[in-house]
Structure formats: C-alpha cells, structure tokens
N, C-alpha and C. Protein backbone atom coordinates (compact mmCIF):
# COMPACT_ATOMS: atom_id res chain seq x y z
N UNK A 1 134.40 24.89 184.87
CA UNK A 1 133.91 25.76 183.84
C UNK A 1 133.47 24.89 182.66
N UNK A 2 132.51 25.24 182.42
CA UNK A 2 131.67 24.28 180.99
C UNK A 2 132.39 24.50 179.98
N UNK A 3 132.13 23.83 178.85
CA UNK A 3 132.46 24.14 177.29
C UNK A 3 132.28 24.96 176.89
N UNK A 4 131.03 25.45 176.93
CA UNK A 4 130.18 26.76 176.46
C UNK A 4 130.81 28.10 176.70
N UNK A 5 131.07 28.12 178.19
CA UNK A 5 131.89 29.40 178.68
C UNK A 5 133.08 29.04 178.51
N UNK A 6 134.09 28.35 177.97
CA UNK A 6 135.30 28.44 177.68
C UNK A 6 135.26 28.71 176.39
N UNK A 7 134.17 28.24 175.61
CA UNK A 7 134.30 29.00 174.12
C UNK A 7 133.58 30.45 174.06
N UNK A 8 133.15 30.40 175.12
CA UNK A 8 132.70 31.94 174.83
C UNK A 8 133.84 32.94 175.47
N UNK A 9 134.26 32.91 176.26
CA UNK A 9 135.51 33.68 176.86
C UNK A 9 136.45 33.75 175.37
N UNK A 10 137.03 32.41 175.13
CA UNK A 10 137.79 32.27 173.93
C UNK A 10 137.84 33.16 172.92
N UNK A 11 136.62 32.97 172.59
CA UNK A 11 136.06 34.13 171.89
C UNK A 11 136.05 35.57 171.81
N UNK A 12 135.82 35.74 173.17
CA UNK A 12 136.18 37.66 173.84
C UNK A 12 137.51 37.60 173.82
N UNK A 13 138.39 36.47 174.07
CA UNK A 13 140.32 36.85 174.45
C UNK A 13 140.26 36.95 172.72
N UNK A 14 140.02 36.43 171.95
CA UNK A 14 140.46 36.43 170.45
C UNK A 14 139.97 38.20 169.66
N UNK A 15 138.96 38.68 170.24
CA UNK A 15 138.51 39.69 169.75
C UNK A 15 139.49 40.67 170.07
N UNK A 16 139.19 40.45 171.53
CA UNK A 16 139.88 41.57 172.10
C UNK A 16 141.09 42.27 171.64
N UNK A 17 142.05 41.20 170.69
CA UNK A 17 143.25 41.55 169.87
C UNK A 17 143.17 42.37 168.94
N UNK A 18 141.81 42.49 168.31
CA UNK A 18 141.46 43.23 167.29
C UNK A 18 140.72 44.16 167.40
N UNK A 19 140.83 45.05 168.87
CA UNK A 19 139.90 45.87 168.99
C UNK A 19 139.74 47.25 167.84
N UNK A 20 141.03 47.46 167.48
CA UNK A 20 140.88 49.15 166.76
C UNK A 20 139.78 48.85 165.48
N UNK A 21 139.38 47.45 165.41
CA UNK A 21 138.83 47.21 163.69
C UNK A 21 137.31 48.06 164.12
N UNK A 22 136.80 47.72 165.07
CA UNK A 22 135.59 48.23 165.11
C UNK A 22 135.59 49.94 165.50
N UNK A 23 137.01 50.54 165.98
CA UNK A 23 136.50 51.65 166.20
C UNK A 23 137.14 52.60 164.76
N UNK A 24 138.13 51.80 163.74
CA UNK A 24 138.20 52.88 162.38
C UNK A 24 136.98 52.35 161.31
N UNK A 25 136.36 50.91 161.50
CA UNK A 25 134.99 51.44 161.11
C UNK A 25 133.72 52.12 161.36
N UNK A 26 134.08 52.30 162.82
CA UNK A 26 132.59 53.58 163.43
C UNK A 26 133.43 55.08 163.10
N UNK A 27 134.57 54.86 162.82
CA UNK A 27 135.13 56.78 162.44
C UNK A 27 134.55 56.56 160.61
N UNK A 28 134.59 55.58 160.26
CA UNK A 28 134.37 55.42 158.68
C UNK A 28 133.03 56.02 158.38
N UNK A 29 132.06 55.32 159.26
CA UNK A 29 131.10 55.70 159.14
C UNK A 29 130.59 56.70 159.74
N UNK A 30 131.18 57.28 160.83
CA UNK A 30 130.74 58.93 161.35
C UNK A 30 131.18 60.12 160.21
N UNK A 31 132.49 59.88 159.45
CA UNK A 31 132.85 60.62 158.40
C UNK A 31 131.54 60.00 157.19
N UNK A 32 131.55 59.15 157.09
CA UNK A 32 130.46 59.12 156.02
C UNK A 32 129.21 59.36 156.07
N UNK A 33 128.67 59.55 157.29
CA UNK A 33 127.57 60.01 157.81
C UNK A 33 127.38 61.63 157.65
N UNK A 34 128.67 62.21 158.16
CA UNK A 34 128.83 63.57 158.24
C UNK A 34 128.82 64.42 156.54
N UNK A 35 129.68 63.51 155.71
CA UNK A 35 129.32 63.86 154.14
C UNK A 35 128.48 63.56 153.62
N UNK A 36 127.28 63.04 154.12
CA UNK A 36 125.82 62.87 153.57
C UNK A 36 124.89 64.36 153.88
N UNK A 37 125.24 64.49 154.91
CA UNK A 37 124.81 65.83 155.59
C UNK A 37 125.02 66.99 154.95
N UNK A 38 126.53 66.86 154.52
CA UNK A 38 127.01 68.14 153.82
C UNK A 38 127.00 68.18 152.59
N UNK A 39 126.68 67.03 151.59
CA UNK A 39 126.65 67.09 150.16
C UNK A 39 125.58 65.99 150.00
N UNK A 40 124.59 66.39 149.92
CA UNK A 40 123.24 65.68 150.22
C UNK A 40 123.41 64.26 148.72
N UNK A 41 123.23 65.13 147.71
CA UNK A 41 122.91 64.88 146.39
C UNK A 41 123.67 63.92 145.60
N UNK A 42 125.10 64.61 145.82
CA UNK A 42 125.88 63.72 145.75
C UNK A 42 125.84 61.82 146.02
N UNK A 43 125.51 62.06 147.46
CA UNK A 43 125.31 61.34 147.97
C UNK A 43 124.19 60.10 147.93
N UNK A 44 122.75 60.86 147.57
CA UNK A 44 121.92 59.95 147.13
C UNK A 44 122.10 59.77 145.24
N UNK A 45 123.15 60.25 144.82
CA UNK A 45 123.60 59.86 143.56
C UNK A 45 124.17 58.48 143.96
N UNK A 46 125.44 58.58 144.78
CA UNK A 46 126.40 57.27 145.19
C UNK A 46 125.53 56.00 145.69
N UNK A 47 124.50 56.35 146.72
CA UNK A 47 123.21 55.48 147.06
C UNK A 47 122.86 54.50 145.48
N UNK A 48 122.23 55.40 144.86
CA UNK A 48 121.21 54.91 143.70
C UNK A 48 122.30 54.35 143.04
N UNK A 49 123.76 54.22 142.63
CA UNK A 49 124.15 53.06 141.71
C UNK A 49 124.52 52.28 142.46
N UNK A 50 125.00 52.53 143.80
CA UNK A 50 125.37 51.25 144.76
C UNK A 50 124.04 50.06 144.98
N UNK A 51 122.69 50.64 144.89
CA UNK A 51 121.79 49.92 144.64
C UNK A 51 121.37 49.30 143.58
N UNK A 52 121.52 49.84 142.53
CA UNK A 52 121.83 49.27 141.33
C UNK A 52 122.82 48.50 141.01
N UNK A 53 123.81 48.73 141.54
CA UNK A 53 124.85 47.15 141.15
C UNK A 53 124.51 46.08 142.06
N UNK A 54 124.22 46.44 143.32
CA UNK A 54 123.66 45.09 144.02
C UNK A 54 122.14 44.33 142.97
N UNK A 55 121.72 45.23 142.27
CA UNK A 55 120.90 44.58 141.83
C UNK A 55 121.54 43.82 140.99
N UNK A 56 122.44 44.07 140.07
CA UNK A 56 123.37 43.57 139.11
C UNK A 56 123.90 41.92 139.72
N UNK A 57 124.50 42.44 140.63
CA UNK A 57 125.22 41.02 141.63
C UNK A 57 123.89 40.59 141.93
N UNK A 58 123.04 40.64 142.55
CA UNK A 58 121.85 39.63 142.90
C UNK A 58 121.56 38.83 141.92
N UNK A 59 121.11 39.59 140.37
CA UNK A 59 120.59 38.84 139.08
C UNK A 59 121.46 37.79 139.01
N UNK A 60 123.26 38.60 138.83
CA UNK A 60 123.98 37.29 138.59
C UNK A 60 124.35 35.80 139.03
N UNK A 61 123.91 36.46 140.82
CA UNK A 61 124.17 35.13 141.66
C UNK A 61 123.02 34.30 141.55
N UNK A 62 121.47 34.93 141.52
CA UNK A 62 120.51 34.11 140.63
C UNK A 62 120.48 32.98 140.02
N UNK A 63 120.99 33.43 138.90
CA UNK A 63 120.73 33.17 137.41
C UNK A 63 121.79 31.86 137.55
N UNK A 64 123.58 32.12 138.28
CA UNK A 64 124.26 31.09 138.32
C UNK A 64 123.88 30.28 139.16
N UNK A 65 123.14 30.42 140.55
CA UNK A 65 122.44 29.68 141.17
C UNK A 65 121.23 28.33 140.68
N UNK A 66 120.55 28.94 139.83
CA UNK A 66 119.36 28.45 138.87
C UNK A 66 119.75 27.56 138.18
N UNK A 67 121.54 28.15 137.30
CA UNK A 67 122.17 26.91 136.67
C UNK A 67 122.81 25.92 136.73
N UNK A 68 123.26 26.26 138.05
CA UNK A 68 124.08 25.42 138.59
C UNK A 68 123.30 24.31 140.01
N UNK A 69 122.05 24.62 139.81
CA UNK A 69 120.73 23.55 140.46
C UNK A 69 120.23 22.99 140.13
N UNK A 70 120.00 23.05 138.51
CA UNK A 70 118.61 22.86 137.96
C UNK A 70 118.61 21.88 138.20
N UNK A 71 119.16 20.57 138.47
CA UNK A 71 119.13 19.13 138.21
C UNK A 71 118.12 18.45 139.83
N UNK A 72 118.55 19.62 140.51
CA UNK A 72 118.43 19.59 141.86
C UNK A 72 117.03 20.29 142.18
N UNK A 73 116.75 21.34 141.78
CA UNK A 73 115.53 22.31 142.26
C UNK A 73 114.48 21.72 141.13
N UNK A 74 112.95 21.49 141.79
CA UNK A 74 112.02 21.81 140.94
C UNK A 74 111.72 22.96 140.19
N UNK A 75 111.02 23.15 139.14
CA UNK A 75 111.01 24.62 138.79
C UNK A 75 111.97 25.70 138.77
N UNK A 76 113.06 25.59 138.31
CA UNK A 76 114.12 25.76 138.37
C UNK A 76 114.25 27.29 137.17
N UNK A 77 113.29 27.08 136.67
CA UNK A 77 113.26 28.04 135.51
C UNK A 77 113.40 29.60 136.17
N UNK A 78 111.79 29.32 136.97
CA UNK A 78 111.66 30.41 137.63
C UNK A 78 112.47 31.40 138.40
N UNK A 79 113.55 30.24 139.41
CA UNK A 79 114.65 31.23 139.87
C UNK A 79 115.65 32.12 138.85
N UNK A 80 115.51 31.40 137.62
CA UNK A 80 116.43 32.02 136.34
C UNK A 80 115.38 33.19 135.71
N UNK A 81 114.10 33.05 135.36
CA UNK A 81 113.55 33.82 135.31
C UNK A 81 113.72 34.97 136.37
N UNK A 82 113.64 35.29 137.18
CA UNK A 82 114.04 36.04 138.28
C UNK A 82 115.34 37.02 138.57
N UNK A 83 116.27 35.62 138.52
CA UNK A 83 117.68 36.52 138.29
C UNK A 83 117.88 37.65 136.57
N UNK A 84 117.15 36.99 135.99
CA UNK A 84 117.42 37.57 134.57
C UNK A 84 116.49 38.77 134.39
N UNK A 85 115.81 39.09 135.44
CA UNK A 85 114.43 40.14 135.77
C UNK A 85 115.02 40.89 136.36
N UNK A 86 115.84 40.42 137.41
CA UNK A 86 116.83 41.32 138.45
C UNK A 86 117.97 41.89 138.07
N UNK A 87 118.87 41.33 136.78
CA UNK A 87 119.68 41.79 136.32
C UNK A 87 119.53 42.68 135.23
N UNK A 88 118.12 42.62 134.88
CA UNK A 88 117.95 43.74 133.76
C UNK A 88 117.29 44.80 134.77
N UNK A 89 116.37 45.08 135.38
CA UNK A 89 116.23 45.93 136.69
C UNK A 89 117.33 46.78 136.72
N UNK A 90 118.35 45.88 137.02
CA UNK A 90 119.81 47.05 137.34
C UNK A 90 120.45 47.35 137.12
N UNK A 91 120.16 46.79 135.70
CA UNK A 91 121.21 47.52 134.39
C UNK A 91 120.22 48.58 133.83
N UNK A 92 119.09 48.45 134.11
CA UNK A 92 118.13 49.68 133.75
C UNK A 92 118.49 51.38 134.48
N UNK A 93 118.36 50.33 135.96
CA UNK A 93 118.55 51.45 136.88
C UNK A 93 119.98 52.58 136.70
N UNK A 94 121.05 51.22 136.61
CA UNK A 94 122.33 51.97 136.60
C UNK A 94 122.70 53.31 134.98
N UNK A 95 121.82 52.55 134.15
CA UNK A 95 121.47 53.73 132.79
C UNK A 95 121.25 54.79 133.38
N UNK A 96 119.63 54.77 133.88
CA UNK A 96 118.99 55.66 134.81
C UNK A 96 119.26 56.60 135.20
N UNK A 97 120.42 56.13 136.28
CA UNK A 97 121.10 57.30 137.39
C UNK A 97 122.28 57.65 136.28
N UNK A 98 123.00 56.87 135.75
CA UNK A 98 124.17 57.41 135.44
C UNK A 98 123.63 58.80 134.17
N UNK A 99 122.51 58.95 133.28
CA UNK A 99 122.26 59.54 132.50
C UNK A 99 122.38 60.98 133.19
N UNK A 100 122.27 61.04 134.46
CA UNK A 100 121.19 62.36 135.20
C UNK A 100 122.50 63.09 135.52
C-alpha cells in the first residue's frame, strides 16, 4: 500500500470519529433554512448586518494587512486605501439596516 493511500484511509479512520459534527450542522442548517421560510424579513434583516460586519472585518484585515506590509508590498497605499473604503462601506451599511 502506497503513502498516498495510507494517508488517505488515515484520514477517513480519523473522521470517521467525528461523524455527528456534520450531521448537527446539516440539522443547523435545515432549521435555519426552515426559519427563513417562515419569517422571511426578519431574516433578510439578520442577512444585511451579517454582511455588513463582514464588510467591517474585511476593511480591518485590509488596512492591518497594508500596515503590517508596507515595507514589503509595492504600492502599498492602495491596499490601505481599500480596506479604509471597505470599512466605511460597512459601517455605512450597518447604520443603514440598523435605522430601518
């Protein structure tokens, strides 16, 4: 038996221990699927700031990215320009939704 298939077996015996993880996250998401259905609005309320804070976290990882390169990246501005575009984006957004 090769390397390859002993790490790949390895791999299936190691999972296999942890099977229930994948089936209380497909009940997670059949219940959360099912309350989208039934409380529509709600729901694309919870959507629109969850998208908005990822915008939040994107700007920030940006912006610390940008600073913590510059020495390293050409044009380095620009990625900071960017994150600081992205983080106001979703602090806009999160105003936005939360006003409504």
């Amino acid at each position: 038996m090769s390397s390859i298939t002993r790490n790949i077996f390895g791999t299936i015996n190691r999972t296999i221990n942890y099977w229930y993880i994948p089936l209380v996250v497909g009940i997670i998401f059949i219940a959360t699927g099912i309350y989208t259905f039934v409380s529509p609005l709600e729901s694309y309320a919870a959507l629109a700031i969850l998208f908005s804070i990822s915008f939040i976290i994107s700007g920030i990882s940006e912006i610390t990215f940008s600073l913590l390169n510059k020495k390293l990246l050409n044009n380095w501005g620009w990625f900071l320009a960017l994150g600081v575009l992205t983080l106001i984006v979703g602090v806009l957004l999160v105003i936005i939704v939360s006003s409504k």
